[in-house]
PDB file of N, CA and C in Angstrom:
ATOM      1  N   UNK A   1      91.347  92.464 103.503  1.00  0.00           N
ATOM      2  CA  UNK A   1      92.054  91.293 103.977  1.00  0.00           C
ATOM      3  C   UNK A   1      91.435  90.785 105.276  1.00  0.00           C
ATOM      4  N   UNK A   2      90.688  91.496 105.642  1.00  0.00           N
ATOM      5  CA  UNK A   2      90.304  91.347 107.474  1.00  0.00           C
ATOM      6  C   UNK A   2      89.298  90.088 107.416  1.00  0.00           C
ATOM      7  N   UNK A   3      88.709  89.968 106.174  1.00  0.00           N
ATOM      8  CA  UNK A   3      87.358  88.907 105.927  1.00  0.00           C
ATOM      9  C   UNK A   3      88.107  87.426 105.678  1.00  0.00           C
ATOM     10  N   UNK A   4      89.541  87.487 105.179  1.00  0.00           N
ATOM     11  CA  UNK A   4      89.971  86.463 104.974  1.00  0.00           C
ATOM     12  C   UNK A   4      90.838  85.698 106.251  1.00  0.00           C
ATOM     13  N   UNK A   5      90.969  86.674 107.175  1.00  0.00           N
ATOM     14  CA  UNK A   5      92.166  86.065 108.420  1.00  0.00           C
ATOM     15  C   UNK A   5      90.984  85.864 109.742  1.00  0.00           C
ATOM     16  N   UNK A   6      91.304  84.802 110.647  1.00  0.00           N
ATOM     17  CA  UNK A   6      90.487  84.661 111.544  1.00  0.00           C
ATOM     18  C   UNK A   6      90.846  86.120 112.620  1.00  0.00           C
ATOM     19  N   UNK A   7      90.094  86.534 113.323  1.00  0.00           N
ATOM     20  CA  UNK A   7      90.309  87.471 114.486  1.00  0.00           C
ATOM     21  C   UNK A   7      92.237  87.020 114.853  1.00  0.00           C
ATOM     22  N   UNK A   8      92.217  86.153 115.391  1.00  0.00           N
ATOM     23  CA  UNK A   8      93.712  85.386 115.813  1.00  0.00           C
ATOM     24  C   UNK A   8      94.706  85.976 114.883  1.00  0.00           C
ATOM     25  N   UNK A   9      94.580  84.777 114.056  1.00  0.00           N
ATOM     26  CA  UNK A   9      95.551  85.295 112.676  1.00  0.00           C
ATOM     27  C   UNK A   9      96.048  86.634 111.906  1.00  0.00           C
ATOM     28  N   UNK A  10      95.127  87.565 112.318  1.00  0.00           N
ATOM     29  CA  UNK A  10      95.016  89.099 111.560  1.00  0.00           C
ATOM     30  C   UNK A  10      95.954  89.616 112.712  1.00  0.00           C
ATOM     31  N   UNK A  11      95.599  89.213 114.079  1.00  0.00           N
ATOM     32  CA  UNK A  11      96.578  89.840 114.982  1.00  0.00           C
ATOM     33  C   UNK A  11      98.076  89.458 114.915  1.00  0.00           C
ATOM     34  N   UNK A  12      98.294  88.307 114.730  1.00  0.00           N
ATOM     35  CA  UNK A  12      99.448  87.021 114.137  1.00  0.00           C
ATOM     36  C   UNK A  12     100.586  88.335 113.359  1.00  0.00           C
ATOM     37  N   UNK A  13      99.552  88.085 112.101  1.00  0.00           N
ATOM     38  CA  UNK A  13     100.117  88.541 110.771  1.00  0.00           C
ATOM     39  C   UNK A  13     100.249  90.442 110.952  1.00  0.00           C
ATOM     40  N   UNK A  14      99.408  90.598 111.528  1.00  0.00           N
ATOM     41  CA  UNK A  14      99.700  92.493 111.913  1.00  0.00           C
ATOM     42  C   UNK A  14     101.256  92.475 112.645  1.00  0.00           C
ATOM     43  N   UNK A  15     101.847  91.542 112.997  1.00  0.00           N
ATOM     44  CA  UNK A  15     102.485  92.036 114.487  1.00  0.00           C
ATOM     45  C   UNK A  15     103.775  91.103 113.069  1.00  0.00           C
ATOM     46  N   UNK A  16     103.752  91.374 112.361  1.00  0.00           N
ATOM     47  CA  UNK A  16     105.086  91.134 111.335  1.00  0.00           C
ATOM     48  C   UNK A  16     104.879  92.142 110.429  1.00  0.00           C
ATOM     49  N   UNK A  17     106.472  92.713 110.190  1.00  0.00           N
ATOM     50  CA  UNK A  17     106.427  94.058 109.576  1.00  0.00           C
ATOM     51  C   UNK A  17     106.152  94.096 108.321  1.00  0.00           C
ATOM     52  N   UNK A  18     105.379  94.944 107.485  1.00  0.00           N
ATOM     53  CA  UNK A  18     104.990  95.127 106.399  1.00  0.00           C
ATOM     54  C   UNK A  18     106.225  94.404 104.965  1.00  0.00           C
ATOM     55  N   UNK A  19     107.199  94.989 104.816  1.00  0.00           N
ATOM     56  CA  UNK A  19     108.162  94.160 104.151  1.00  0.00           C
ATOM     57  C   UNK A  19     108.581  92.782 104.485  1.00  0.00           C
ATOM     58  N   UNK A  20     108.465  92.278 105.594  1.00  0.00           N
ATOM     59  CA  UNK A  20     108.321  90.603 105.601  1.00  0.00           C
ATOM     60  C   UNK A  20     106.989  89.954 105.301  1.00  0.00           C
ATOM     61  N   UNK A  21     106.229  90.962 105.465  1.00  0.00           N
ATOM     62  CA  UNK A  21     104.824  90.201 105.066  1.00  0.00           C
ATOM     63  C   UNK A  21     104.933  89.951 103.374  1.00  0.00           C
ATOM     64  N   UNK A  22     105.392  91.040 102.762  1.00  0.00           N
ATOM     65  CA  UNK A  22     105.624  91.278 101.130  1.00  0.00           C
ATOM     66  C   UNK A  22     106.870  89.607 100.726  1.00  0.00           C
ATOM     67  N   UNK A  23     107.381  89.490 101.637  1.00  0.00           N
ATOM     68  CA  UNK A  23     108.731  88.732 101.441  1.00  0.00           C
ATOM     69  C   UNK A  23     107.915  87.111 101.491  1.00  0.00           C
ATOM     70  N   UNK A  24     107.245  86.717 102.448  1.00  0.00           N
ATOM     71  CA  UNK A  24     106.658  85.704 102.806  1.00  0.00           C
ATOM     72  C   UNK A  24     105.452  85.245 101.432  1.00  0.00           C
ATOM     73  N   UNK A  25     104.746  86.131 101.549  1.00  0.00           N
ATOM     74  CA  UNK A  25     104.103  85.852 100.507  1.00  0.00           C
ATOM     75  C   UNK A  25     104.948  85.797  99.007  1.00  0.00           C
ATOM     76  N   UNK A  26     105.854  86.291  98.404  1.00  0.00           N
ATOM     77  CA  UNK A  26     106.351  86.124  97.478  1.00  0.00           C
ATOM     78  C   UNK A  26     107.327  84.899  97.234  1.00  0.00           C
ATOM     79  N   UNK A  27     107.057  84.518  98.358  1.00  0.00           N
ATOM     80  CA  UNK A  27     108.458  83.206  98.335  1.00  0.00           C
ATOM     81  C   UNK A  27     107.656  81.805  98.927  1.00  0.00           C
ATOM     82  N   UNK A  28     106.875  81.363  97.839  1.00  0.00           N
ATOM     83  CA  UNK A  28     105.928  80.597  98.700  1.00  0.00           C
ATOM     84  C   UNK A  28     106.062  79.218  97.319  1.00  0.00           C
ATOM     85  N   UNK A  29     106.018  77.908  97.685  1.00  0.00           N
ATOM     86  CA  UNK A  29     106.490  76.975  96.899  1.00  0.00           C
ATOM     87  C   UNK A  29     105.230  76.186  96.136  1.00  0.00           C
ATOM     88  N   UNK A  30     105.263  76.431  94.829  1.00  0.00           N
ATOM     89  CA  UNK A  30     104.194  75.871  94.044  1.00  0.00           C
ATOM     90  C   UNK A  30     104.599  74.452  93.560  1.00  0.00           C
ATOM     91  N   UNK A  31     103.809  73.691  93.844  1.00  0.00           N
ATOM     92  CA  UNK A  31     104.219  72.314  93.641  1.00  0.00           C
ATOM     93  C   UNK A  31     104.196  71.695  91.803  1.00  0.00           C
ATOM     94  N   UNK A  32     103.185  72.235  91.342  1.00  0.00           N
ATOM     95  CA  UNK A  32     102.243  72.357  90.395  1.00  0.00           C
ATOM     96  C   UNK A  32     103.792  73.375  89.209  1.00  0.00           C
ATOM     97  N   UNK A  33     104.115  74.488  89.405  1.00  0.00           N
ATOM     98  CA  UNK A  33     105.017  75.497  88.899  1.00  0.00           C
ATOM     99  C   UNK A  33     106.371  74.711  89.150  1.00  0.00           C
ATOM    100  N   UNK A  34     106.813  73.962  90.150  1.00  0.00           N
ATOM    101  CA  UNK A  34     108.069  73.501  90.672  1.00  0.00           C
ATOM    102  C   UNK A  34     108.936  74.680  90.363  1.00  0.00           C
ATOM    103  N   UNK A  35     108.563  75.811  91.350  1.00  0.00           N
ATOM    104  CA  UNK A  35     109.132  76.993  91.611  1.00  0.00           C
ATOM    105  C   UNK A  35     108.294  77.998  92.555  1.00  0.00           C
ATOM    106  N   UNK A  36     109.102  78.631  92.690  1.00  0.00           N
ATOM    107  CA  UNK A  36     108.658  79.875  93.455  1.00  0.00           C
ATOM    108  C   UNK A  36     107.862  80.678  93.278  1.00  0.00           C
ATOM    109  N   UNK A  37     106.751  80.929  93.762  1.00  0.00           N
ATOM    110  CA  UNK A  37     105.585  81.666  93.361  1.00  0.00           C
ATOM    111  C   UNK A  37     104.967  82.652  94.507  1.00  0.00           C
ATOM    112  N   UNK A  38     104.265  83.760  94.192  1.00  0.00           N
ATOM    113  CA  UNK A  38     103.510  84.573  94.868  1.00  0.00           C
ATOM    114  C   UNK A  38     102.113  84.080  95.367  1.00  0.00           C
ATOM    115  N   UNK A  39     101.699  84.200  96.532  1.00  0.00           N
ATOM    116  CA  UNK A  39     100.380  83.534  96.680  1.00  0.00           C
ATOM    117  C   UNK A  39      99.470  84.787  96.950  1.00  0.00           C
ATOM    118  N   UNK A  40      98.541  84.140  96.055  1.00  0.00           N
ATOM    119  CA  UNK A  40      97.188  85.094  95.740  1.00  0.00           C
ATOM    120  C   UNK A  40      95.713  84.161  96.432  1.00  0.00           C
ATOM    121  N   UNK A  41      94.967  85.005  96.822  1.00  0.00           N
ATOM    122  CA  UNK A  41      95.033  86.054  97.803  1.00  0.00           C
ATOM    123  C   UNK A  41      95.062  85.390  99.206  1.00  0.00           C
ATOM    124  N   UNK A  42      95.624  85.990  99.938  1.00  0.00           N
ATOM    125  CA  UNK A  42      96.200  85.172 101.028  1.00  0.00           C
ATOM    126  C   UNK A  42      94.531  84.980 102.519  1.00  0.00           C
ATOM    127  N   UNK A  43      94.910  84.027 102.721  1.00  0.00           N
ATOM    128  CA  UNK A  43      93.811  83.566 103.856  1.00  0.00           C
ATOM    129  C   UNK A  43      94.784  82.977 105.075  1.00  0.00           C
ATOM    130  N   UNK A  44      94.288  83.761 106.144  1.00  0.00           N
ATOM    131  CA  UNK A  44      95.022  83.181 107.647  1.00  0.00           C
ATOM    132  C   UNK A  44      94.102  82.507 108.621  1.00  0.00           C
ATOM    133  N   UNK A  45      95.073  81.311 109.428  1.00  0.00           N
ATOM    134  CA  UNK A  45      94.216  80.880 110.523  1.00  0.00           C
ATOM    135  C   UNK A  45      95.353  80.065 111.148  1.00  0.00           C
ATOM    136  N   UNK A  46      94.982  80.652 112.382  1.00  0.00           N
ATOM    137  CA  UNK A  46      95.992  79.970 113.372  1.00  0.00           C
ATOM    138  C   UNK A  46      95.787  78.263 113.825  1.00  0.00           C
ATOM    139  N   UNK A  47      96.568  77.990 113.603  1.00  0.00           N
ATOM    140  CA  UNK A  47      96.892  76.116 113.819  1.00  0.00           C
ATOM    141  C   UNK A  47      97.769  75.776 114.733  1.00  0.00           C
ATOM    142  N   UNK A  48      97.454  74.969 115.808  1.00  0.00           N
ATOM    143  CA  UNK A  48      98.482  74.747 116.980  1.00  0.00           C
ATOM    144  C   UNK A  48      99.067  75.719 117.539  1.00  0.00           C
ATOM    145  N   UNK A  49      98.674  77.242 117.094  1.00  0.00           N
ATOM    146  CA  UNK A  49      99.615  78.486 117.675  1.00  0.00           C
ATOM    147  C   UNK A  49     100.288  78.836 116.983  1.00  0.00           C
ATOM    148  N   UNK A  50     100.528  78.417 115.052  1.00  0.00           N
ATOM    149  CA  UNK A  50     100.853  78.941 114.691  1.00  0.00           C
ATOM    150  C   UNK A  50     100.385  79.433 113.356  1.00  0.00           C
ATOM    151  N   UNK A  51     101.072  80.550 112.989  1.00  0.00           N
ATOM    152  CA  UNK A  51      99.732  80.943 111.482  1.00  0.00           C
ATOM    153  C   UNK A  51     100.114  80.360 110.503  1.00  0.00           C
ATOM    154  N   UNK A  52      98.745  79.814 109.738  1.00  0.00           N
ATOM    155  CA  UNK A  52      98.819  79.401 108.315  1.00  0.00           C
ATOM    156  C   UNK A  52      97.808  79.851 107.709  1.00  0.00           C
ATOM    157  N   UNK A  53      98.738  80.210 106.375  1.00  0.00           N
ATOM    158  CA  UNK A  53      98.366  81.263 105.059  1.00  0.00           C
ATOM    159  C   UNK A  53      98.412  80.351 104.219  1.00  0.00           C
ATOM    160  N   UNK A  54      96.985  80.295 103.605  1.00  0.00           N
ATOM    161  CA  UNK A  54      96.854  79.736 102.403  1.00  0.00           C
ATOM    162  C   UNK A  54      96.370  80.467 101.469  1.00  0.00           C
ATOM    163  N   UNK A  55      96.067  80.258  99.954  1.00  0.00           N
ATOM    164  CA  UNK A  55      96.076  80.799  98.834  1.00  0.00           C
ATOM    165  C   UNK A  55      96.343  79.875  97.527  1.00  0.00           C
ATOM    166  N   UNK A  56      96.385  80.739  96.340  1.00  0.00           N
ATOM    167  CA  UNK A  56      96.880  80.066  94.785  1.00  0.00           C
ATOM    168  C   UNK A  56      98.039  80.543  95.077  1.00  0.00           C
ATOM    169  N   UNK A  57      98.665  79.801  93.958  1.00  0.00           N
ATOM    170  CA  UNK A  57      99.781  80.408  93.165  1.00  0.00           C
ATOM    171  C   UNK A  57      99.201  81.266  91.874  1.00  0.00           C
ATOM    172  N   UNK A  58      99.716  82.543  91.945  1.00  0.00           N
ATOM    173  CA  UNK A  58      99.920  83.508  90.847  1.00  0.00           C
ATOM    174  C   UNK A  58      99.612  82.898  89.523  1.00  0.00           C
ATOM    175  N   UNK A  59     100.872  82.301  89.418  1.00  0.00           N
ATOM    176  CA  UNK A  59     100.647  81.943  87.984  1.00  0.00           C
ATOM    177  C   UNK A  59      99.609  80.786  87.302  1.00  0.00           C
ATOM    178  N   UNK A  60      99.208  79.977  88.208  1.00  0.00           N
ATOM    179  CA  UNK A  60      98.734  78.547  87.588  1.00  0.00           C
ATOM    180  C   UNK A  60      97.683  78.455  88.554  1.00  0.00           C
ATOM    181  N   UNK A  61      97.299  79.140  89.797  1.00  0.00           N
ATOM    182  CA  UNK A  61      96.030  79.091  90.350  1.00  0.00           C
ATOM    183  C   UNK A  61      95.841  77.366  91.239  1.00  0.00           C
ATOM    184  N   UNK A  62      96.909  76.654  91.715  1.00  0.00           N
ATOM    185  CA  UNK A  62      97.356  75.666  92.097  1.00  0.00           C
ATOM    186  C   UNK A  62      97.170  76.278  93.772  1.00  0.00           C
ATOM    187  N   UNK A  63      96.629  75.225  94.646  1.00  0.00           N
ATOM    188  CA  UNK A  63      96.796  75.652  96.104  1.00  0.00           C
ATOM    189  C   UNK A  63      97.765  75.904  96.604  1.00  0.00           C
ATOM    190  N   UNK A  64      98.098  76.673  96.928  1.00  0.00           N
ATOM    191  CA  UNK A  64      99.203  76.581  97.788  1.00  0.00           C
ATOM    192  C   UNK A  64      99.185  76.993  99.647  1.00  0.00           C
ATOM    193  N   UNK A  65     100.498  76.997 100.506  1.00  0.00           N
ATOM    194  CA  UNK A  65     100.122  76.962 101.591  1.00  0.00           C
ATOM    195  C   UNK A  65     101.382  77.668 102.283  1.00  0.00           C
ATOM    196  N   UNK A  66     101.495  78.065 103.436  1.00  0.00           N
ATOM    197  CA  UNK A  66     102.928  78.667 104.023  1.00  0.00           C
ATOM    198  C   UNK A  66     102.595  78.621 105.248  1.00  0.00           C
ATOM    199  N   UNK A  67     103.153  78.314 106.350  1.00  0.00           N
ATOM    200  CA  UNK A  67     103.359  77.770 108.068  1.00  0.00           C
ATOM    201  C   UNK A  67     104.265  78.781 108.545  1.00  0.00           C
ATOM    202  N   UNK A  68     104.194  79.920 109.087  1.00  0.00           N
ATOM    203  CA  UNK A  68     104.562  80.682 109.815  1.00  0.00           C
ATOM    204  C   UNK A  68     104.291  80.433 111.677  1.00  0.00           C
ATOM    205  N   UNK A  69     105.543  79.757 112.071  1.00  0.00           N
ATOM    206  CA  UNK A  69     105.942  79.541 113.477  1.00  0.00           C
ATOM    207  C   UNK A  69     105.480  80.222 114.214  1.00  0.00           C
ATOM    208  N   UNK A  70     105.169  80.384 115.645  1.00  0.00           N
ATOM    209  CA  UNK A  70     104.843  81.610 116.208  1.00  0.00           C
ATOM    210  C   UNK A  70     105.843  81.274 117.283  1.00  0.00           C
ATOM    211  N   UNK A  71     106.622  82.219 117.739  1.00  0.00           N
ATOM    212  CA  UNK A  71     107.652  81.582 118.910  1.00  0.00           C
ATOM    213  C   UNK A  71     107.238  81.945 120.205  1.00  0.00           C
TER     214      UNK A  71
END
């Protein structure tokens, strides 16, 4: 996973606990599915300070994206 997150982002995403990381990624909105989907395989990079994870969706291979705040 370390090749896919910028230096930033890997630190971001380390510093959220293993079961919210599982939670985040599984609850991620496929536009394409018009449902809820798992995103495969996840890529990080911090934006304005905060992380964004992008990826497919699981099922249909459709982009998808998720904005995690940083407070």
């Amino acid at each position: 996973m370390n090749d896919r997150f910028t230096p930033k982002a890997l630190t971001l995403w380390n510093n959220i606990p293993a079961w919210a990381q599982e939670k985040i990624l599984s609850n991620v909105w496929c536009t394409k599915c018009q449902a809820v989907t798992t995103m495969v395989p996840p890529h990080g990079q911090v934006k304005g300070g905060d992380l964004l994870l992008t990826g497919t969706c699981k099922r249909c291979g459709t982009k998808v994206a998720r904005l995690i705040e940083n407070e």
